[in-house]
PDB file of N, CA and C in Angstrom:
ATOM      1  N   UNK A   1      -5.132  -5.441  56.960  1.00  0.00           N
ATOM      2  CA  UNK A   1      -4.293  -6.226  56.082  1.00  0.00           C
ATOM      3  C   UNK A   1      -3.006  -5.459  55.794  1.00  0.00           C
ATOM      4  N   UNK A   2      -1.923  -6.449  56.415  1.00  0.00           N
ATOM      5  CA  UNK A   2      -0.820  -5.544  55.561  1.00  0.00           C
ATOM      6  C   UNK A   2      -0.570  -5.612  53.921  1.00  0.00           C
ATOM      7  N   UNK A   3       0.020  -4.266  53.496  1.00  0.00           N
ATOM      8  CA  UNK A   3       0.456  -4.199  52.288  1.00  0.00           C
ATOM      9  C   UNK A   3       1.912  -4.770  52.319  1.00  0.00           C
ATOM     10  N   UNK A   4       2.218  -5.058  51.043  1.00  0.00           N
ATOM     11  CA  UNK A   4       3.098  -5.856  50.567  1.00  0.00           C
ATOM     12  C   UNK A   4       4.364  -4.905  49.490  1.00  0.00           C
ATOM     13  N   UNK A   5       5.478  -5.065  49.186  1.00  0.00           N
ATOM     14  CA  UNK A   5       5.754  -4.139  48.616  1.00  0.00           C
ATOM     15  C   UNK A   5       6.131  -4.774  47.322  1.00  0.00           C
ATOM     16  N   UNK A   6       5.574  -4.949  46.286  1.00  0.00           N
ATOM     17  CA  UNK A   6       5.496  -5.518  45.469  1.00  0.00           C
ATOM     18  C   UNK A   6       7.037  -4.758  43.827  1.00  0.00           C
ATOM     19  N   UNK A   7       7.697  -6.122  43.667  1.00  0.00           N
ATOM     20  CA  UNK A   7       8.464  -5.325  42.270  1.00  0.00           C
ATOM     21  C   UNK A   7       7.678  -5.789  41.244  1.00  0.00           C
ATOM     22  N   UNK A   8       8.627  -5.280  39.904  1.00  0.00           N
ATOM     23  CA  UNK A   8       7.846  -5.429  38.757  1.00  0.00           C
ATOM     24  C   UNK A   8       9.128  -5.689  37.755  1.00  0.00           C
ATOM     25  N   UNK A   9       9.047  -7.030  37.017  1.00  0.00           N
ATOM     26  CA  UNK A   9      10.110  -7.238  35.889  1.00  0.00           C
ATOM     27  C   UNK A   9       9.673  -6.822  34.484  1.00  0.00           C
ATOM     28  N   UNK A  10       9.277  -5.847  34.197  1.00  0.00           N
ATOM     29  CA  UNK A  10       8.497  -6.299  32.680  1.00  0.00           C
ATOM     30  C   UNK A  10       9.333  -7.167  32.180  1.00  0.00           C
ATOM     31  N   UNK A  11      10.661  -6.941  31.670  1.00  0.00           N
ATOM     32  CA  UNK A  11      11.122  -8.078  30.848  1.00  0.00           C
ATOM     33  C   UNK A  11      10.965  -9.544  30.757  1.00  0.00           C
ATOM     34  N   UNK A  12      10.610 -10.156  32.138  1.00  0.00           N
ATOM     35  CA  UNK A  12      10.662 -11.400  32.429  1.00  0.00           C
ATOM     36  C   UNK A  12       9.324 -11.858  32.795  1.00  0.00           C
ATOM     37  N   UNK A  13       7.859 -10.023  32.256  1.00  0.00           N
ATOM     38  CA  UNK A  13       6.709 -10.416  32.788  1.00  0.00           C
ATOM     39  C   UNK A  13       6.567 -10.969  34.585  1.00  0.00           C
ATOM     40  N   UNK A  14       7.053 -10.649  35.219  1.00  0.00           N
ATOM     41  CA  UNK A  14       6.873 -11.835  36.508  1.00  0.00           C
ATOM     42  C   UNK A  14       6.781  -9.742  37.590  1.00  0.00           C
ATOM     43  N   UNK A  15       5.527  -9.963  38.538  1.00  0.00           N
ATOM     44  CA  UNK A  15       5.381  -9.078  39.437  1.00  0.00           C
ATOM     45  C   UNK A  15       5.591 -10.247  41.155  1.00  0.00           C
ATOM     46  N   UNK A  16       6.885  -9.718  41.979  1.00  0.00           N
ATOM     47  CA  UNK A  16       6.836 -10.568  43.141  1.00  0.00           C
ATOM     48  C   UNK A  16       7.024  -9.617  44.418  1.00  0.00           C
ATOM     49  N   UNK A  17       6.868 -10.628  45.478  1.00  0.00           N
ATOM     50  CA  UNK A  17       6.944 -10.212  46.317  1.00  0.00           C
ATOM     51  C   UNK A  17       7.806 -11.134  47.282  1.00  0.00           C
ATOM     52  N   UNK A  18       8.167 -10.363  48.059  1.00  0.00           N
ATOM     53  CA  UNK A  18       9.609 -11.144  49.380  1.00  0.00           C
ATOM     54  C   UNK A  18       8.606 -11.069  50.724  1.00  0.00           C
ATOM     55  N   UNK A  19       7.891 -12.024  51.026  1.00  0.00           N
ATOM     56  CA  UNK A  19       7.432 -12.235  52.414  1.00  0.00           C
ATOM     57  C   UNK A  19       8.035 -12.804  54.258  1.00  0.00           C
ATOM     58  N   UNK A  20       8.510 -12.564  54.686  1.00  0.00           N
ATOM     59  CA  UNK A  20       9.228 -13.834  55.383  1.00  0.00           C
ATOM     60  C   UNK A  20      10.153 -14.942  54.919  1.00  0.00           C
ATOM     61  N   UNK A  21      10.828 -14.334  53.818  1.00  0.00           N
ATOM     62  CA  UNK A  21      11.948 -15.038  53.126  1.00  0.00           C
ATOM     63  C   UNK A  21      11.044 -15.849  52.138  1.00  0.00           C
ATOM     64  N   UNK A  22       9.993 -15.739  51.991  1.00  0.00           N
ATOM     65  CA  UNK A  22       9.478 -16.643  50.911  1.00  0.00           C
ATOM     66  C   UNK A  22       8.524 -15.686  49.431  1.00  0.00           C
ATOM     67  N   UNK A  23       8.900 -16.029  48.523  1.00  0.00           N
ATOM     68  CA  UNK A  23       8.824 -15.109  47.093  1.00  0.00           C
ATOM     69  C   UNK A  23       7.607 -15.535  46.735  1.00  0.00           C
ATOM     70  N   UNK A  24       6.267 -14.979  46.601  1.00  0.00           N
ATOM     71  CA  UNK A  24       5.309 -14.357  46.167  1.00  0.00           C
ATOM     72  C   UNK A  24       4.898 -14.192  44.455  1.00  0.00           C
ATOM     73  N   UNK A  25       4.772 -15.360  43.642  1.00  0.00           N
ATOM     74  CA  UNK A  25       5.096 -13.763  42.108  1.00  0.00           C
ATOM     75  C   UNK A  25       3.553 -14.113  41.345  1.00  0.00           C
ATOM     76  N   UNK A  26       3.536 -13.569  40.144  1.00  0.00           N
ATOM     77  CA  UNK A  26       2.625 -13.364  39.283  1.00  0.00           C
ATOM     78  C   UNK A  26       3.394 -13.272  38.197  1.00  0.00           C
ATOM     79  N   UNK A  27       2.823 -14.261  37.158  1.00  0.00           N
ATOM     80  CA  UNK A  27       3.837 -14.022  35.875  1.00  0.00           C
ATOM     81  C   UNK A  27       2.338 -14.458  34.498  1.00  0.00           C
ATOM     82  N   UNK A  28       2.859 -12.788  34.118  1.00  0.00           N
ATOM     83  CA  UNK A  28       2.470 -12.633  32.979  1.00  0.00           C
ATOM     84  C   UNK A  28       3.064 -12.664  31.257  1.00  0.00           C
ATOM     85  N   UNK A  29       2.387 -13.004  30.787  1.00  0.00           N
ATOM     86  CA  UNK A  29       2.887 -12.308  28.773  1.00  0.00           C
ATOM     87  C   UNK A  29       2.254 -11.627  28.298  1.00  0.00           C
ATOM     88  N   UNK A  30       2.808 -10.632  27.734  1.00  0.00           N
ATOM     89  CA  UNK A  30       2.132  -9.522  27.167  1.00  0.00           C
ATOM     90  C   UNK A  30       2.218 -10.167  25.426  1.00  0.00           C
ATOM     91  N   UNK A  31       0.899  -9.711  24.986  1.00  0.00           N
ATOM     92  CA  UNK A  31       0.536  -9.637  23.672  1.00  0.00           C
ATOM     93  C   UNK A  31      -0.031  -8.550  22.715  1.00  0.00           C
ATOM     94  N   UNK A  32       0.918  -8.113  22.311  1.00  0.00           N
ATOM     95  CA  UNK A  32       0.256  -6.454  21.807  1.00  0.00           C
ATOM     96  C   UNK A  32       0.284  -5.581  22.942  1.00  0.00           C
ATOM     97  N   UNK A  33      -1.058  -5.175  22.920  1.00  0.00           N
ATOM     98  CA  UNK A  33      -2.034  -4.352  23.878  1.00  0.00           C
ATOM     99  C   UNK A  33      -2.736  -5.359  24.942  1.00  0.00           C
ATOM    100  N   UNK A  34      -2.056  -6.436  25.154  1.00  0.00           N
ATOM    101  CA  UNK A  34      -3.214  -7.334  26.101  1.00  0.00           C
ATOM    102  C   UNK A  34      -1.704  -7.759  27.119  1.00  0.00           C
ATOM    103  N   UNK A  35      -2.498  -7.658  28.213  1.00  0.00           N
ATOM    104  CA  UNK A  35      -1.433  -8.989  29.135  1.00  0.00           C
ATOM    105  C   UNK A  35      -2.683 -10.469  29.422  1.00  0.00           C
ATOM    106  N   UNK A  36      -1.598 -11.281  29.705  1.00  0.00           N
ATOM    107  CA  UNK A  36      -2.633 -12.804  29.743  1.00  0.00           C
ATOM    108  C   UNK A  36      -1.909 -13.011  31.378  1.00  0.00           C
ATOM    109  N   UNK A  37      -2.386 -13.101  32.023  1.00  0.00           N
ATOM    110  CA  UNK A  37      -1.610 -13.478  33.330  1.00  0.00           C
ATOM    111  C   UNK A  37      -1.712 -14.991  33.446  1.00  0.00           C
ATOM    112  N   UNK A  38      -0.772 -15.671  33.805  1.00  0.00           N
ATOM    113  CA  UNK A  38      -0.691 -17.094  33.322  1.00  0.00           C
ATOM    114  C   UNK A  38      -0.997 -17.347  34.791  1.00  0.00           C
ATOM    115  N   UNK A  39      -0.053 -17.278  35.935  1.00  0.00           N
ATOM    116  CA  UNK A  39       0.276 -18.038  37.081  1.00  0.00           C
ATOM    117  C   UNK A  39       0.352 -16.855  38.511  1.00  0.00           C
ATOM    118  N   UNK A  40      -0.253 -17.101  39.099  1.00  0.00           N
ATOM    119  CA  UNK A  40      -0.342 -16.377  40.629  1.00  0.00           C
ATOM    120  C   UNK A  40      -0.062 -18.256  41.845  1.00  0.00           C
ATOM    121  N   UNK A  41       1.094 -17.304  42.342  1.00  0.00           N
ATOM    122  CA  UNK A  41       1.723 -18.720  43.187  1.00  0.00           C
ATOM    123  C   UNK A  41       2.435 -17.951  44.625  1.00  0.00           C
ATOM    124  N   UNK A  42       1.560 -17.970  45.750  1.00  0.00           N
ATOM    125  CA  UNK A  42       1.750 -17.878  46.917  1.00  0.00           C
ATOM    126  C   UNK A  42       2.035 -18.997  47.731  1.00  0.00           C
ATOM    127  N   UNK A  43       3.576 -19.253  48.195  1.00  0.00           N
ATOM    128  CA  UNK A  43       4.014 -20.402  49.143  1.00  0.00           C
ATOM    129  C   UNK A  43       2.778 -20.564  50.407  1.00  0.00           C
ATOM    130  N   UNK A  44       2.761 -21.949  50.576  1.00  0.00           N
ATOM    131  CA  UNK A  44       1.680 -22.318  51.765  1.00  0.00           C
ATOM    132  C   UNK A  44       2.492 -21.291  53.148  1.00  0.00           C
ATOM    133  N   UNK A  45       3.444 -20.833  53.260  1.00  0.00           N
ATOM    134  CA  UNK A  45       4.100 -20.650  54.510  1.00  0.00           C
ATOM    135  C   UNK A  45       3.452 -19.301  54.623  1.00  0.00           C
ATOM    136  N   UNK A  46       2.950 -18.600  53.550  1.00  0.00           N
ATOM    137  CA  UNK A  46       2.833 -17.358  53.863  1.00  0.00           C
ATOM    138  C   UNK A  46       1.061 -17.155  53.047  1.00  0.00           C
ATOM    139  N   UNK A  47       0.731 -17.593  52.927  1.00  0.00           N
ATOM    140  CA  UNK A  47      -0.503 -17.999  52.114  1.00  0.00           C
ATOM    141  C   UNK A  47      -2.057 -17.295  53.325  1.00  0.00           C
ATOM    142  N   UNK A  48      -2.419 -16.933  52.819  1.00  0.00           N
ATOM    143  CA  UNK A  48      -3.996 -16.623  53.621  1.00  0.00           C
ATOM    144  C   UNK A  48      -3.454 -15.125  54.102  1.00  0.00           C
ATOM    145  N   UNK A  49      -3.089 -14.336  53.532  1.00  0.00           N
ATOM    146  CA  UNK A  49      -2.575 -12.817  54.259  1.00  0.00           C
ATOM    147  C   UNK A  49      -3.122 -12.323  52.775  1.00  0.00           C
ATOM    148  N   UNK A  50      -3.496 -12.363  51.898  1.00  0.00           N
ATOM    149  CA  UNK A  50      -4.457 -11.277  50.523  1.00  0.00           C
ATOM    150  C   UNK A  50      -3.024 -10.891  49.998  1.00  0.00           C
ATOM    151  N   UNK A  51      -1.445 -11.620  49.864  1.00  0.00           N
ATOM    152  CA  UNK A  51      -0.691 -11.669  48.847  1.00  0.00           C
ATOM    153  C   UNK A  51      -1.073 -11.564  47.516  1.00  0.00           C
ATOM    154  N   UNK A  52      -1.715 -12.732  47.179  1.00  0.00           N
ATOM    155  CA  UNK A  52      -1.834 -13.133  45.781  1.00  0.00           C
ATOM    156  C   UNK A  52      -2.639 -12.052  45.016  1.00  0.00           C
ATOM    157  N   UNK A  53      -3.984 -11.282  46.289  1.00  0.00           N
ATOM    158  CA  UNK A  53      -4.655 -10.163  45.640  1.00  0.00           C
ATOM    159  C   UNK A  53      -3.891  -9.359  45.506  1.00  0.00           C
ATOM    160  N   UNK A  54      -2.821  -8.792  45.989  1.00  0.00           N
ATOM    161  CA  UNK A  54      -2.162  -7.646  45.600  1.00  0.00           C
ATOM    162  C   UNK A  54      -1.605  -7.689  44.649  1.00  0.00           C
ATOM    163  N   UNK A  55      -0.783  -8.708  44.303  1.00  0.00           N
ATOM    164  CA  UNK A  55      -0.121  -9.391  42.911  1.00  0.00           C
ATOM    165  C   UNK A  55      -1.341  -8.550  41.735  1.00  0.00           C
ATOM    166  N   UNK A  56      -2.319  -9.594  41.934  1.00  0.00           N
ATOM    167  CA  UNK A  56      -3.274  -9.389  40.957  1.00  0.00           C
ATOM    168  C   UNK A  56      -3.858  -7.887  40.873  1.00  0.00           C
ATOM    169  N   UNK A  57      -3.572  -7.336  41.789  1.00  0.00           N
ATOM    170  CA  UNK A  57      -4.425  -5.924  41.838  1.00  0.00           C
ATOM    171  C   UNK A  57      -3.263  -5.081  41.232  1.00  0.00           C
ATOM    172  N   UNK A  58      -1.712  -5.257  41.203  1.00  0.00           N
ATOM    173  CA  UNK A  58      -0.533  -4.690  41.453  1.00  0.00           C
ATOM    174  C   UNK A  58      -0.680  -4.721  39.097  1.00  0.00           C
ATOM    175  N   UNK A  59      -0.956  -6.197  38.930  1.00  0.00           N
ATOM    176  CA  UNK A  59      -0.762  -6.382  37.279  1.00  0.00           C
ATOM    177  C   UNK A  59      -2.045  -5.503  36.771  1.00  0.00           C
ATOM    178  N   UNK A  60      -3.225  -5.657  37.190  1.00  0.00           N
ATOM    179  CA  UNK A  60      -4.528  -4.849  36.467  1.00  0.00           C
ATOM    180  C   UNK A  60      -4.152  -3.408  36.798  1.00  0.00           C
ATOM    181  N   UNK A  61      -3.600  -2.813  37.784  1.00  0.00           N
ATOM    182  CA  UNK A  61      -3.297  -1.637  37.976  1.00  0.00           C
ATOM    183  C   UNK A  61      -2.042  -1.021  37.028  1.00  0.00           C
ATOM    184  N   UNK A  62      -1.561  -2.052  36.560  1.00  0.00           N
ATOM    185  CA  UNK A  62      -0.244  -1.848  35.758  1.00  0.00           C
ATOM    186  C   UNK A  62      -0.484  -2.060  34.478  1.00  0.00           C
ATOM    187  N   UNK A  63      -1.640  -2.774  34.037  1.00  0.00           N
ATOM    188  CA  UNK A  63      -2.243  -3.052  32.977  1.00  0.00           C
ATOM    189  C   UNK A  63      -2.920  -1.755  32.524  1.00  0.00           C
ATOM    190  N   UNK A  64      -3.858  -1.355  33.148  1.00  0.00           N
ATOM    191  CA  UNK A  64      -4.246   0.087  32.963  1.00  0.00           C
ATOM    192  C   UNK A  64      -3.634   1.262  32.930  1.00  0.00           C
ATOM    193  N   UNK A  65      -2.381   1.348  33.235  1.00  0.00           N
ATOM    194  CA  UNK A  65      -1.814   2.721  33.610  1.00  0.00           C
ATOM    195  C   UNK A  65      -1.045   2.379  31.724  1.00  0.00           C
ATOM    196  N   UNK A  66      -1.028   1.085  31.403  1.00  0.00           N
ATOM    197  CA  UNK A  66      -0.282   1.086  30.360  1.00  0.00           C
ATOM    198  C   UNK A  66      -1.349   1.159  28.917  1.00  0.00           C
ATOM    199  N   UNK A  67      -2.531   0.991  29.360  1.00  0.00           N
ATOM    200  CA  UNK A  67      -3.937   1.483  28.139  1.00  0.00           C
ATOM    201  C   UNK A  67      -3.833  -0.148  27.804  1.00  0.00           C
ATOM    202  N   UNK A  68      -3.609  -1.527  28.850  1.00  0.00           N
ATOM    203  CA  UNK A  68      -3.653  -2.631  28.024  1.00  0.00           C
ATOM    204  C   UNK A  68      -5.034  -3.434  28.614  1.00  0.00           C
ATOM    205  N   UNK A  69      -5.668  -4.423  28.026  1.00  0.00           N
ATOM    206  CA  UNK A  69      -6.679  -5.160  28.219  1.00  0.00           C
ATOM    207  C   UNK A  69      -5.766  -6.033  28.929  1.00  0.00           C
ATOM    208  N   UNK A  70      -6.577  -7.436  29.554  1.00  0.00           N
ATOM    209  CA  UNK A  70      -6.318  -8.203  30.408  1.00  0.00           C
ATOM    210  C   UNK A  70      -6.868  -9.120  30.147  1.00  0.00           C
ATOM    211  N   UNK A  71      -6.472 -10.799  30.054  1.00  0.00           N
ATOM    212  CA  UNK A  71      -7.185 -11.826  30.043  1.00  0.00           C
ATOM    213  C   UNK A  71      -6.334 -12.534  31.363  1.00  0.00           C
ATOM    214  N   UNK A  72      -7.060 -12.919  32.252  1.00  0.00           N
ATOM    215  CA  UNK A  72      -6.951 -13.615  33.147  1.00  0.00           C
ATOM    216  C   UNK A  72      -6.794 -15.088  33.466  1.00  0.00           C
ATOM    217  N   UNK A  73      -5.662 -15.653  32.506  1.00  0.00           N
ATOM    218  CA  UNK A  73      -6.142 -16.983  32.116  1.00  0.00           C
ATOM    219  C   UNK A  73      -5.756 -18.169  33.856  1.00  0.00           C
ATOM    220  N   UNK A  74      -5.030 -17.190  34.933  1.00  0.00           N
ATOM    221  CA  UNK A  74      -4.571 -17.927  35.866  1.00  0.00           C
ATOM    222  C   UNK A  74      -5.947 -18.268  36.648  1.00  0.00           C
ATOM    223  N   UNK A  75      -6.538 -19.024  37.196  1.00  0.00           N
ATOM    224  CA  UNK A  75      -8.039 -19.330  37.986  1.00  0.00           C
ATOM    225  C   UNK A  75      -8.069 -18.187  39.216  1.00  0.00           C
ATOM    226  N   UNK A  76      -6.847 -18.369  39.748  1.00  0.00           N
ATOM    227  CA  UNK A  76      -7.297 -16.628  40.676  1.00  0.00           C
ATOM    228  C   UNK A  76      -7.295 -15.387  40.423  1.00  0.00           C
ATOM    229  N   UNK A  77      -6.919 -14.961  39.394  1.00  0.00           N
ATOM    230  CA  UNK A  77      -6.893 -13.750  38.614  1.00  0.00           C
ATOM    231  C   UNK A  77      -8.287 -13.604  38.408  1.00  0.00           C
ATOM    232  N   UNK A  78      -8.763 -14.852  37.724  1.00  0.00           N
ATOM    233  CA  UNK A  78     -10.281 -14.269  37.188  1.00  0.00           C
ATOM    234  C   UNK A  78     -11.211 -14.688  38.346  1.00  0.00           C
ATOM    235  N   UNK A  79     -11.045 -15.350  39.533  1.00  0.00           N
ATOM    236  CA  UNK A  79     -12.105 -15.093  40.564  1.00  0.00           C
ATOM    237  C   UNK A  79     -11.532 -13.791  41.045  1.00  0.00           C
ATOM    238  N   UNK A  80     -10.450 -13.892  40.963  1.00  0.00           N
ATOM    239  CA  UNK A  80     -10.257 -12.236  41.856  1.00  0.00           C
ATOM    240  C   UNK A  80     -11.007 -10.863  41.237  1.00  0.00           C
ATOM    241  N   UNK A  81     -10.765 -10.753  39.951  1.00  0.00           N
ATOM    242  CA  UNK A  81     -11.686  -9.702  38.843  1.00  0.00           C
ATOM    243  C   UNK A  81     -13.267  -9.901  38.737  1.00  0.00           C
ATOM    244  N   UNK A  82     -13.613 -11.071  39.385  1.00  0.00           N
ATOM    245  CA  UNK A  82     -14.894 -11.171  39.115  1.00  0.00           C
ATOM    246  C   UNK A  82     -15.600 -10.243  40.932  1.00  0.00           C
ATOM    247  N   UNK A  83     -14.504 -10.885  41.471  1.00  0.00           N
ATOM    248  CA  UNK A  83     -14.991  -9.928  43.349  1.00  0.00           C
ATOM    249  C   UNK A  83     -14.617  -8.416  43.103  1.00  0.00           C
ATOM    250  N   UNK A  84     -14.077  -7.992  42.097  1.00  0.00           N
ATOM    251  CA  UNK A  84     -13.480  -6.724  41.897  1.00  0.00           C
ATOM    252  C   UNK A  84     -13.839  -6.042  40.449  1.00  0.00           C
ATOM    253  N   UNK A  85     -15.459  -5.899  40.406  1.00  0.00           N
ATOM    254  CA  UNK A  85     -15.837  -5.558  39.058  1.00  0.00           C
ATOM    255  C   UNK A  85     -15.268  -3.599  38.653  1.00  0.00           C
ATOM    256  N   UNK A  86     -14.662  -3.265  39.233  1.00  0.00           N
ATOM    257  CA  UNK A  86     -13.921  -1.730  39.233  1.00  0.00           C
ATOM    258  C   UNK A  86     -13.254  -2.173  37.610  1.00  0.00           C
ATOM    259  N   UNK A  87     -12.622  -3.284  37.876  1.00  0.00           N
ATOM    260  CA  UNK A  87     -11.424  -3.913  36.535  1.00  0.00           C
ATOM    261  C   UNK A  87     -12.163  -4.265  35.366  1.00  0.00           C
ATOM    262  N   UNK A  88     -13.872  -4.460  35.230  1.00  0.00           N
ATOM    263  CA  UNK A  88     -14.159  -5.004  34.368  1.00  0.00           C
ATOM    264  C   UNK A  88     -13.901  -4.863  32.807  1.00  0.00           C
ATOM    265  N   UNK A  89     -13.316  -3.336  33.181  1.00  0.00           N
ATOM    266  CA  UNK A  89     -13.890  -2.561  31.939  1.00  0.00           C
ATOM    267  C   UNK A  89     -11.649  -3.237  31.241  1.00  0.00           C
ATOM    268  N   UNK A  90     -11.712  -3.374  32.093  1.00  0.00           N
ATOM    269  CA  UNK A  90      -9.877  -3.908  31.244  1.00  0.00           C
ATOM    270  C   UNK A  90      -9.960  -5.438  30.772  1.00  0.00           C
ATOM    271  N   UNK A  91     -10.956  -5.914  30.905  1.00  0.00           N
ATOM    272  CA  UNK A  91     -10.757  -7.621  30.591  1.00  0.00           C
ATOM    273  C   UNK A  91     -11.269  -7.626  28.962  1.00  0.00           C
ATOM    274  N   UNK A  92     -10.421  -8.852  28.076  1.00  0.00           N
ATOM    275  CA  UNK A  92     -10.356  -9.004  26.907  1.00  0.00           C
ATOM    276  C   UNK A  92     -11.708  -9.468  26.477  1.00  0.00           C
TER     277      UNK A  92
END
């Protein structure tokens, strides 16, 4: 699998990625000590390459380095954390 090189806005919450001209993102809100990840949205053009996991692996990894919990409110975030119980210990 290739890796992806993923940025990071805190201000605007949103982690993306530039695939084949097509943008990749994850957009979160932070609350306190918690992020809520709202939306993981991979274009069909580039879709089925484990984008969206990196997104998601890119925010829990960024979530932790920052001492914050995680609620996963986007539907692939939390199937993704549930295939990836390493994260459990960060969910709200």
């Amino acid at each position: 699998m290739t890796t992806h090189e993923i940025a990071h806005d805190p201000a605007s919450g949103v982690f993306s990625t530039n695939v084949d001209g097509e943008v990749a993102l994850l957009e979160y809100r932070r609350e306190g000590n918690r992020m809520e990840i709202m939306h993981t949205g991979v274009p069909d053009a580039i879709g089925g390459r484990g984008i969206a996991g990196q997104l998601v692996r890119a925010a829990f990894e960024y979530a932790k380095a920052q001492g914050w919990h995680v609620h996963p409110r986007c539907s692939y975030a939390a199937a993704w954390v549930e295939r990836h119980p390493e994260y459990n210990q960060l969910l709200v």
